[in-house]
Protein backbone atom coordinates (compact mmCIF):
# COMPACT_ATOMS: atom_id res chain seq x y z
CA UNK A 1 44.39 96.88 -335.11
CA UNK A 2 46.76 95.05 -337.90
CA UNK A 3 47.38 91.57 -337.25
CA UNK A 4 51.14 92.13 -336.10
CA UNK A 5 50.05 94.55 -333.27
CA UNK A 6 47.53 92.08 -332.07
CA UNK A 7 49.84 89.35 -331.72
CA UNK A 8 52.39 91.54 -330.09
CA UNK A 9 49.59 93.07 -327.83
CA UNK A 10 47.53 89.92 -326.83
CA UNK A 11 50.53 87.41 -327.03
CA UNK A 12 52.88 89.31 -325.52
CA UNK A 13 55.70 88.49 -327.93
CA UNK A 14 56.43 91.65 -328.04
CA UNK A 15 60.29 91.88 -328.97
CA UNK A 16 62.53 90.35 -331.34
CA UNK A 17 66.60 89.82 -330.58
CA UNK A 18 67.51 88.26 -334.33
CA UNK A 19 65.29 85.08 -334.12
CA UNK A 20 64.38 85.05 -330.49
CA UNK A 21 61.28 86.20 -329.02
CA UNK A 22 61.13 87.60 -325.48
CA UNK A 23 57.33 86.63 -323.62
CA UNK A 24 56.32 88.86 -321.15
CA UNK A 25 53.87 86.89 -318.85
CA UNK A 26 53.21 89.51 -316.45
CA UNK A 27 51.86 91.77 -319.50
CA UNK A 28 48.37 92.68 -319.63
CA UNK A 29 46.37 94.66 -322.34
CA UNK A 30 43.30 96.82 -321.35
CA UNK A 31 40.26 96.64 -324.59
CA UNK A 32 38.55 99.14 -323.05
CA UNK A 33 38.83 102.42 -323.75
CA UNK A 34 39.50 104.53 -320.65
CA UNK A 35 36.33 106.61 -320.67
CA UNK A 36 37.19 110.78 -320.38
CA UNK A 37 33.99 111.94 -319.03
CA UNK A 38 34.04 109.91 -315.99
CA UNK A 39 34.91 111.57 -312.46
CA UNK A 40 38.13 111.48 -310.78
CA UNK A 41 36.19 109.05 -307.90
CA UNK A 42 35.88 108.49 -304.95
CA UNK A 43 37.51 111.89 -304.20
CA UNK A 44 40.15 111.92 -301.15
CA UNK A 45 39.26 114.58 -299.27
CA UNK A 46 42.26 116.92 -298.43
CA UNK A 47 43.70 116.51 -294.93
CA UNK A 48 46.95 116.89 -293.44
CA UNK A 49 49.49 114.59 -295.14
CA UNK A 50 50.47 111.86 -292.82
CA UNK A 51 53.57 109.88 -294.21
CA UNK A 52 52.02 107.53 -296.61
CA UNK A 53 52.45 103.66 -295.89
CA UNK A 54 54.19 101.20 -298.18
CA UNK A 55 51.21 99.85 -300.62
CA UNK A 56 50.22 99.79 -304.01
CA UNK A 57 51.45 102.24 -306.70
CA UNK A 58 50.42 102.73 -310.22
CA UNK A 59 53.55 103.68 -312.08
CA UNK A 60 53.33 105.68 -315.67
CA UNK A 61 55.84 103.93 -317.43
CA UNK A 62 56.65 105.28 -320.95
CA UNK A 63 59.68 102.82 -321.61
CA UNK A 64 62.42 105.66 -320.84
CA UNK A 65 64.72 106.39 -318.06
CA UNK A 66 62.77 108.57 -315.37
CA UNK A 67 59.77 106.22 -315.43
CA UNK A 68 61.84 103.55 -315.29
CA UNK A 69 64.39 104.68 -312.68
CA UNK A 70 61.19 105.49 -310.51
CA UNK A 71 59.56 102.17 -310.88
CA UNK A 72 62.88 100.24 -309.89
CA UNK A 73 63.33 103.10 -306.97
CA UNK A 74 59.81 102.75 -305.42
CA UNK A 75 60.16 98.79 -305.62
CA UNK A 76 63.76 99.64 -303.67
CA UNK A 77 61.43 101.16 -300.50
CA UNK A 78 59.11 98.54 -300.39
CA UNK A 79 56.06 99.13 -302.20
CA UNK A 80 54.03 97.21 -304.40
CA UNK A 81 54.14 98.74 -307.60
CA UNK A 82 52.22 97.98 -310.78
CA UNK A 83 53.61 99.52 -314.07
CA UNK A 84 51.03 101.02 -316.51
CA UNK A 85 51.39 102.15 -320.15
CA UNK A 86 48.91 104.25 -322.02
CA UNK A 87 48.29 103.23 -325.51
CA UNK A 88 47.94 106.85 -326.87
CA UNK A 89 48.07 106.93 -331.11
CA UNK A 90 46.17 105.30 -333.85
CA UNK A 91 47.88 104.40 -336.82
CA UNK A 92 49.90 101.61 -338.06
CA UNK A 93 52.79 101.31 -336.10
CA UNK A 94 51.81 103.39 -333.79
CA UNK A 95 50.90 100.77 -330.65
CA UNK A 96 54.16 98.67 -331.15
CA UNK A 97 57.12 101.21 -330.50
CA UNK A 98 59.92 100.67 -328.50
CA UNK A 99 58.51 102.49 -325.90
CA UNK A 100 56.11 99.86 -324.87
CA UNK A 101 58.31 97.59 -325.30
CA UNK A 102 60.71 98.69 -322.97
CA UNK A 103 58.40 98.99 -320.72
CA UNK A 104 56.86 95.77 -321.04
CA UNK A 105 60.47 94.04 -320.52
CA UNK A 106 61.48 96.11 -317.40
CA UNK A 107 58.20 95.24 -315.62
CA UNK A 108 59.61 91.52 -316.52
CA UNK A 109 62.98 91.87 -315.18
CA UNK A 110 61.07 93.75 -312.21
CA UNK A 111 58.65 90.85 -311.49
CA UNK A 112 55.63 93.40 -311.48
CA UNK A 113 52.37 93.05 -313.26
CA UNK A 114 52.40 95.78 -316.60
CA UNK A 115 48.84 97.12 -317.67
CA UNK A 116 48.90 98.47 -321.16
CA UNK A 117 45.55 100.68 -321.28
CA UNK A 118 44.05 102.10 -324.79
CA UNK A 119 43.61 105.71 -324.41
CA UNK A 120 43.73 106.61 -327.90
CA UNK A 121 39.98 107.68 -328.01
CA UNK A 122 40.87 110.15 -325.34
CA UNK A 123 44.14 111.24 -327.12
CA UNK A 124 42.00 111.68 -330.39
CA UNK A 125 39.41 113.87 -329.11
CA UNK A 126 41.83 115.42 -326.41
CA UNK A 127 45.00 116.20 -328.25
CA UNK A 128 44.54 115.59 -332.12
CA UNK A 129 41.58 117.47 -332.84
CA UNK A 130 42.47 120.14 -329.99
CA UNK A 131 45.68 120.72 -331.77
CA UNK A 132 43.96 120.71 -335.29
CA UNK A 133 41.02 122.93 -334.45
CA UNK A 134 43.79 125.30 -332.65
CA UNK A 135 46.44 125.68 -335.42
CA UNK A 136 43.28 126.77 -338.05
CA UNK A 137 41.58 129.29 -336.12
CA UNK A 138 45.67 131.06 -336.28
CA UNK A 139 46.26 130.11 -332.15
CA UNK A 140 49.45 127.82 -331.57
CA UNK A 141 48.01 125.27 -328.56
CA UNK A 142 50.16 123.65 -325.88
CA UNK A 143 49.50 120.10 -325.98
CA UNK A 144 51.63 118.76 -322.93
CA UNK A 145 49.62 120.75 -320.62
CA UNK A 146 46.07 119.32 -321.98
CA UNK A 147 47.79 115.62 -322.55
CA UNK A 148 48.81 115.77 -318.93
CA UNK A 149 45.20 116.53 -317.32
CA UNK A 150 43.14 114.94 -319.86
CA UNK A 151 44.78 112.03 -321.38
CA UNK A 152 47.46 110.85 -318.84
CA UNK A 153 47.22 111.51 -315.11
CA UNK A 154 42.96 111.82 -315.07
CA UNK A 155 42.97 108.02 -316.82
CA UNK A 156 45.66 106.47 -315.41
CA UNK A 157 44.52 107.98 -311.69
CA UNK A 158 41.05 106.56 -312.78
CA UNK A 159 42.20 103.21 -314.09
CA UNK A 160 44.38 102.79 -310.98
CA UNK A 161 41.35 103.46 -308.57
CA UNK A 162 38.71 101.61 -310.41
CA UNK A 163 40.27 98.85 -312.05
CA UNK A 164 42.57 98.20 -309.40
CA UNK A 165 41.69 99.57 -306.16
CA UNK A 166 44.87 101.72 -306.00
CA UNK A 167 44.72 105.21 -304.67
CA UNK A 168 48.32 106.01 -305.19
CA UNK A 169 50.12 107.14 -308.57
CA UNK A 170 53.32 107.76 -310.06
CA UNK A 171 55.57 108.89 -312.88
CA UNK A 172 58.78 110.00 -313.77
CA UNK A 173 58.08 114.22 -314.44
CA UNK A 174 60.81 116.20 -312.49
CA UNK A 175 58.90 118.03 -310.25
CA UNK A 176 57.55 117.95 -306.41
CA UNK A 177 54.36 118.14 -304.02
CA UNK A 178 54.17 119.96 -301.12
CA UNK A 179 51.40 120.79 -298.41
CA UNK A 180 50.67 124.47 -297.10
CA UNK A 181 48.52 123.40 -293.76
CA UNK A 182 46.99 127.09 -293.34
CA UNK A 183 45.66 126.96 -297.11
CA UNK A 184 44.49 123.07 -297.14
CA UNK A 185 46.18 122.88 -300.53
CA UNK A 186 48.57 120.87 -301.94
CA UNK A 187 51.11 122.69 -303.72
CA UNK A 188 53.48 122.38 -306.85
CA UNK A 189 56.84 123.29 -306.58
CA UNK A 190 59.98 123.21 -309.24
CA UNK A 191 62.21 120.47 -309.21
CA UNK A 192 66.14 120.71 -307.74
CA UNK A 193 67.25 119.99 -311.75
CA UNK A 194 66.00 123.54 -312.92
CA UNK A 195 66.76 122.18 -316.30
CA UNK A 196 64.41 119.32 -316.14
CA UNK A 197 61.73 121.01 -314.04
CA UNK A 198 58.01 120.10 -315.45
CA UNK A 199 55.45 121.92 -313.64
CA UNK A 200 54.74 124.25 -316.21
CA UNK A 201 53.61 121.70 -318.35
CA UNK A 202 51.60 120.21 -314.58
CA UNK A 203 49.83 123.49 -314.04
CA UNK A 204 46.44 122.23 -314.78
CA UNK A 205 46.72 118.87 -312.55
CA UNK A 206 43.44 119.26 -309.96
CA UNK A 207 44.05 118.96 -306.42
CA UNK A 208 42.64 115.47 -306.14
CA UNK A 209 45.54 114.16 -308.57
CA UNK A 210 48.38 116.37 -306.46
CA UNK A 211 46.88 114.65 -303.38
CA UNK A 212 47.23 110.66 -305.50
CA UNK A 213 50.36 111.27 -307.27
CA UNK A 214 54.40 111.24 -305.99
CA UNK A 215 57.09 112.44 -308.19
CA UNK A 216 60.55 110.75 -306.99
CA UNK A 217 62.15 112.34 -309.33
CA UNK A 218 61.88 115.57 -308.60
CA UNK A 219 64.67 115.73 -305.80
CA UNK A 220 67.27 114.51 -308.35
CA UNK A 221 69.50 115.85 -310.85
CA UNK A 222 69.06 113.88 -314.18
CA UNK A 223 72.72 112.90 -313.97
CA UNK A 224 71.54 110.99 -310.45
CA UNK A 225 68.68 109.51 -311.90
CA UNK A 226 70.99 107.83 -314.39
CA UNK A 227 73.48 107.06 -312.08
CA UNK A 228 69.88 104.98 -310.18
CA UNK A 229 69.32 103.82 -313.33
CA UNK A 230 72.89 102.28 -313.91
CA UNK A 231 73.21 101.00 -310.30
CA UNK A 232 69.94 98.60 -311.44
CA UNK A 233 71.16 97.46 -314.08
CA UNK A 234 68.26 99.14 -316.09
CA UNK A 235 68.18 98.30 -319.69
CA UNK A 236 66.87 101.51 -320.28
CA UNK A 237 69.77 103.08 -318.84
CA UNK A 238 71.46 104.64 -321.86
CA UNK A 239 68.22 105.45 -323.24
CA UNK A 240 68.46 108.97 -325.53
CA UNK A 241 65.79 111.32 -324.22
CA UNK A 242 62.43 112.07 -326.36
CA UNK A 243 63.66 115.19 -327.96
CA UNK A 244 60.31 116.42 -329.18
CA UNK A 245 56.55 116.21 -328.46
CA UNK A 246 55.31 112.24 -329.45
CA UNK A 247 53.19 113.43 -332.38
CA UNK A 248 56.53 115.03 -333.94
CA UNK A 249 58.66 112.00 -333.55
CA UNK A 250 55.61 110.12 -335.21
CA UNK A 251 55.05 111.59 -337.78
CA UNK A 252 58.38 113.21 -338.49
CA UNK A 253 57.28 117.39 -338.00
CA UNK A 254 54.84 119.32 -336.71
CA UNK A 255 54.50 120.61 -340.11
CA UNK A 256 53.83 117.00 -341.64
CA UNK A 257 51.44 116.17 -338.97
CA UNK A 258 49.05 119.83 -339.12
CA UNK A 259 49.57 118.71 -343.02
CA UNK A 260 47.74 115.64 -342.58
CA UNK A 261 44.75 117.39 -341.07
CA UNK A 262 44.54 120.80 -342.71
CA UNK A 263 44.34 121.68 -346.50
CA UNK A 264 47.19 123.81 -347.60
CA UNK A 265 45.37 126.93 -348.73
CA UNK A 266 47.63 130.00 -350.44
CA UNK A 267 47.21 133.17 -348.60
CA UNK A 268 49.42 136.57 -348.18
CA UNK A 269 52.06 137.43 -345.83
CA UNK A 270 51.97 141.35 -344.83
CA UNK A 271 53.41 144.44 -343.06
CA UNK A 272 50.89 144.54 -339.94
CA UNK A 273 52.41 148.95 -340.24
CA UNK A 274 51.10 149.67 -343.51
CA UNK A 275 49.48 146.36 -344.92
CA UNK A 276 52.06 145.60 -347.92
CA UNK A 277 51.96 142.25 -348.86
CA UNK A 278 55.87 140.78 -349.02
CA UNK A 279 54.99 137.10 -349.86
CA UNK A 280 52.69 134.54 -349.68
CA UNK A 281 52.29 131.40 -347.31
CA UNK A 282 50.72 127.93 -348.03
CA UNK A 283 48.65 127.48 -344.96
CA UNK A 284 48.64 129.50 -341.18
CA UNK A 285 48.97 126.20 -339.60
CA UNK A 286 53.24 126.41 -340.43
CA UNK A 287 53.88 129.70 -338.75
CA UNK A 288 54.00 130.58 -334.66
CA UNK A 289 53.96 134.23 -333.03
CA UNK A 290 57.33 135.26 -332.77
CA UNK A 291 58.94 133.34 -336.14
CA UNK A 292 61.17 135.51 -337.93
CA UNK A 293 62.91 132.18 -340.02
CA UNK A 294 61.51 130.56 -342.64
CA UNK A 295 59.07 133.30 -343.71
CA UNK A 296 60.51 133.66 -347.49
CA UNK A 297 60.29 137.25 -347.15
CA UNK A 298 62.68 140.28 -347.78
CA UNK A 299 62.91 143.04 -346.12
CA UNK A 300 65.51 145.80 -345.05
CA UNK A 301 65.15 144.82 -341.17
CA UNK A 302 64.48 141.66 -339.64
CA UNK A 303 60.42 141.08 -339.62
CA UNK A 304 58.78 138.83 -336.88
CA UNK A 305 55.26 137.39 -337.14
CA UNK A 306 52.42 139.22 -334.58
CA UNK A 307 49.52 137.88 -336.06
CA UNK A 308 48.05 134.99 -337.41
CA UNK A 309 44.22 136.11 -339.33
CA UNK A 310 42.36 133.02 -339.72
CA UNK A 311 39.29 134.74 -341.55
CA UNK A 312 41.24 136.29 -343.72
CA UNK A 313 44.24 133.76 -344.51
CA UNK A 314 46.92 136.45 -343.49
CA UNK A 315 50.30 135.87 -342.02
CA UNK A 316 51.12 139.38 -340.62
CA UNK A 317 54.79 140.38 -339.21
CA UNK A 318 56.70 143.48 -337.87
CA UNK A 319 59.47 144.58 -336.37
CA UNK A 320 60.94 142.84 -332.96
CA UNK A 321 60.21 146.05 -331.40
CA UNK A 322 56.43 146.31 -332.07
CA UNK A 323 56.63 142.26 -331.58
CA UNK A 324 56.05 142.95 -328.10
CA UNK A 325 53.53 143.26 -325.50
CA UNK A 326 52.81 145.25 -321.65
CA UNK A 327 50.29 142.82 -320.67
CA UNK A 328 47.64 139.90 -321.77
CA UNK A 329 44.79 138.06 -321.01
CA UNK A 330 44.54 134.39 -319.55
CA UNK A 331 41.41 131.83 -319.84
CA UNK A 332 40.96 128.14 -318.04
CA UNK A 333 42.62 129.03 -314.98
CA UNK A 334 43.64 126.74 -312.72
CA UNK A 335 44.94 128.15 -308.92
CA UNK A 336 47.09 124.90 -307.93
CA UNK A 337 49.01 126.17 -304.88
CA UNK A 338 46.81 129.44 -303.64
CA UNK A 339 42.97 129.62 -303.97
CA UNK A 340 42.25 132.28 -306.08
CA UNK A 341 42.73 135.07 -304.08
CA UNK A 342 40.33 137.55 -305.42
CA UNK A 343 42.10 140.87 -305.59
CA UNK A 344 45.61 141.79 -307.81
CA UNK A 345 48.96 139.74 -306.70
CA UNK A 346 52.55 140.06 -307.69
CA UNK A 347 53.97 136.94 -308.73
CA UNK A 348 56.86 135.77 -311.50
CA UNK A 349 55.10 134.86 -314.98
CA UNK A 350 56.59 131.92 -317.52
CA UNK A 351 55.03 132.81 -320.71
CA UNK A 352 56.58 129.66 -322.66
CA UNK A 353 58.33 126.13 -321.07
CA UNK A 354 62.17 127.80 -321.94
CA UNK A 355 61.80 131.46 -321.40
CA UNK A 356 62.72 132.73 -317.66
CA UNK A 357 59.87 133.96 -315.36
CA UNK A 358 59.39 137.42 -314.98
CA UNK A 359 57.66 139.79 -312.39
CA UNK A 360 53.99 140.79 -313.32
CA UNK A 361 50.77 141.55 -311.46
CA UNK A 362 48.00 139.12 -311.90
CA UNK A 363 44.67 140.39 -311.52
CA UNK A 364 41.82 138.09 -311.49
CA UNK A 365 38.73 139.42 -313.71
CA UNK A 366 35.77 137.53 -312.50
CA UNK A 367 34.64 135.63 -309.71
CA UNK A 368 35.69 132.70 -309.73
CA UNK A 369 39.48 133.90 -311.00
CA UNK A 370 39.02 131.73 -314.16
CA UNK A 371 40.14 134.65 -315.66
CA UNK A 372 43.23 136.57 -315.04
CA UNK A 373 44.74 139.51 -316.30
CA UNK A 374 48.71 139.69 -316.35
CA UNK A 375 50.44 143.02 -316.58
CA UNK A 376 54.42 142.33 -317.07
CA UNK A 377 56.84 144.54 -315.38
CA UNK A 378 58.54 145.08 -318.79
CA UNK A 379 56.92 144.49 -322.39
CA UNK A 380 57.44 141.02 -323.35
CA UNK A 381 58.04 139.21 -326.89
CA UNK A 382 56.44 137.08 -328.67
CA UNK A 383 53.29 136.28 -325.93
CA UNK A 384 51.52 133.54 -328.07
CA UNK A 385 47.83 133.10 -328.00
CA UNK A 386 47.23 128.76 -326.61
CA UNK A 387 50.06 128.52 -324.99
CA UNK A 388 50.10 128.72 -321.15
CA UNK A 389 51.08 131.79 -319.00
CA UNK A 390 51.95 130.23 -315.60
CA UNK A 391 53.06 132.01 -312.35
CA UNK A 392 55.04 131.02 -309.79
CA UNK A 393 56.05 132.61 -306.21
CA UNK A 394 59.75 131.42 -306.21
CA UNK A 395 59.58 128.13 -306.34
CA UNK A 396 55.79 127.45 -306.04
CA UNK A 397 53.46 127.01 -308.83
CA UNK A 398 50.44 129.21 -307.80
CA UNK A 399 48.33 129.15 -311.09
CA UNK A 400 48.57 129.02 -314.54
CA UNK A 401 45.88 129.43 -317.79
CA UNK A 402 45.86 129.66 -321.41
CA UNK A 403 46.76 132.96 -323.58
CA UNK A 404 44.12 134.52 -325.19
CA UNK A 405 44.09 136.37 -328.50
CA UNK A 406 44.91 139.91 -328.40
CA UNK A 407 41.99 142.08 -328.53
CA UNK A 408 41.63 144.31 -331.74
């Protein structure tokens, strides 16, 4: 750590306003790392959900507008909350943004305690090399799905237990928990903002964390949670929204951050039809299943890329019309709302966070369902080996896994 992040970290002088520092007493800075490997313990064992009584809450608190809204809004009904911020990326710079700041000075005006834990060990291992290791074997990995089980809600849940003796968690995602008795599950479901709805990227989240974590949110329009956010006199209030994934804002691109990691080797790009090479790349890592700009290629109909060859350093496109798919293959899959229900079921299939969900059968190809085969309705475009495939039954989040590469 560089001496100015340790005074602003163990000091707690931790913004300027021209020459005047603002101390936040109630701030607090974890040392130790958050360790991955332990268990989400003690367990809570699932049970009808009684209403839950006004007590401690852990509240995620990245220094923007939904965490913040919710931490003011939970204080509002009477609970005890504590505000927590995870500490997620190494390099200079990187531990004294604005986001903790903000955090840090709402948890002032607030009057609650604010934890500041150093996950960036976790993140590392977690997200970094997951994302490196991904991008040069030619997949394109989904990060927010893997940050949000591994890095985020598993620590934080764990912190909040063991450190503090809290069983309760929150944060700011748009999205909401319900409880199917007859199943003994809890169950994810969409949030009323469509637009803001999260779950895909919650899909993973184990049944233990559904059962420890509340999403106010998740009833709200983001116009509302403003409008909260306002009526508190929220600093934050005004706050633009992240626009892109934290490793892009750091470091400027995806592009310059893959850059850092992976050597820019020279390698072909060619027709996948009959294996003409129409230009060359500088490295795998830049290109995506489904890019048809920025490929420096001519051609006398628009091209799409539909494979990335890692042994062989090939980018390989074709036309939008052989771009597309009848079915795929999903690993690491995690049933959230249903059990897996061991035989073929027809359910509504997201294939990527924007595109609409469309009607497929899923059937499971082992025992345990942690495999799934997905046969769409209709061929679709551009399915992209790491991200997530995630299936819903209207508004219920039943399952979701990772794509798999296309078989030869």
């Amino acid at each position: 750590m560089n001496h100015h992040c340790e005074q602003i970290l163990k000091h707690a002088a931790v913004r300027t306003d021209g020459n005047r520092f603002t101390k936040f007493r109630r701030f607090r800075f974890i040392e130790c790392p958050v360790s991955n490997s332990a268990p989400l313990s003690p367990p809570q064992p699932l049970a009808v959900p009684q209403e839950k009584p006004l007590g401690k809450v852990v509240v995620g608190m990245s220094g923007g507008v939904d965490s913040s809204t919710v931490t003011a809004m939970l204080q509002d009904q009477g609970y005890d909350v504590i505000g927590m911020t995870l500490w997620l990326m190494k390099g200079k710079g990187s531990c004294c943004t604005d986001a903790l700041v903000d955090a840090a000075q709402l948890c002032e005006e607030l009057g609650i305690p604010h934890h500041v834990v150093d996950t960036r060990d976790i993140f590392e291992e977690n997200i970094v090399n997951y994302l490196v290791d991904g991008y040069s074997d030619g997949i394109t990995p989904l990060p927010c799905s893997q940050c949000n089980k591994a890095v985020k809600f598993g620590p934080m849940l764990n912190f909040a237990r063991h450190e503090l003796g809290v069983n309760l968690i929150a944060t700011g995602h748009y999205a909401r928990i319900g409880y199917d008795t007859a199943g003994d599950r809890h169950q994810l479901i969409r949030a009323v903002d469509r637009r803001k709805d999260q779950t895909y990227f919650l899909y993973d989240l184990s049944q233990d964390v559904l059962g420890s974590v509340v999403f106010p949110l998740g009833d709200y329009e983001k116009t509302e949670t403003r409008k909260i956010a306002h009526d508190h006199n929220l600093h934050v209030a005004d706050k633009p929204e992240s626009q892109d994934l934290c490793l892009v804002e750091t470091h400027g691109s995806m592009q310059n951050f893959l850059d850092k990691y992976i050597d820019r080797t020279a390698g072909n790009i060619v027709n996948r039809q009959d294996g003409k090479v129409l230009g060359t790349h500088m490295g795998i890592h830049h290109y995506t299943i489904g890019q048809r700009k920025g490929l420096g290629i001519s051609a006398t109909e628009p091209l799409y890329v539909v494979g990335l060859d890692a042994m062989m350093n090939r980018v390989i496109v074709d036309t939008r019309d052989r771009a597309t798919s009848p079915d795929c293959t999903v690993s690491r899959v995690n049933w959230v709302s249903i059990a897996n229900p061991g035989a073929p079921i027809k359910a509504e299939v997201q294939i990527r966070y924007r595109s609409p969900a469309v009607p497929a059968t899923l059937t499971p190809l082992d025992e345990t369902g942690t495999q799934v085969k997905i046969t769409f309705d209709e061929p679709q475009f551009s399915i992209t080996p790491g991200q997530a495939a995630v299936w819903y039954d209207g508004e219920i989040l039943l399952g979701g896994g990772i794509i798999n590469r296309p078989s030869p």
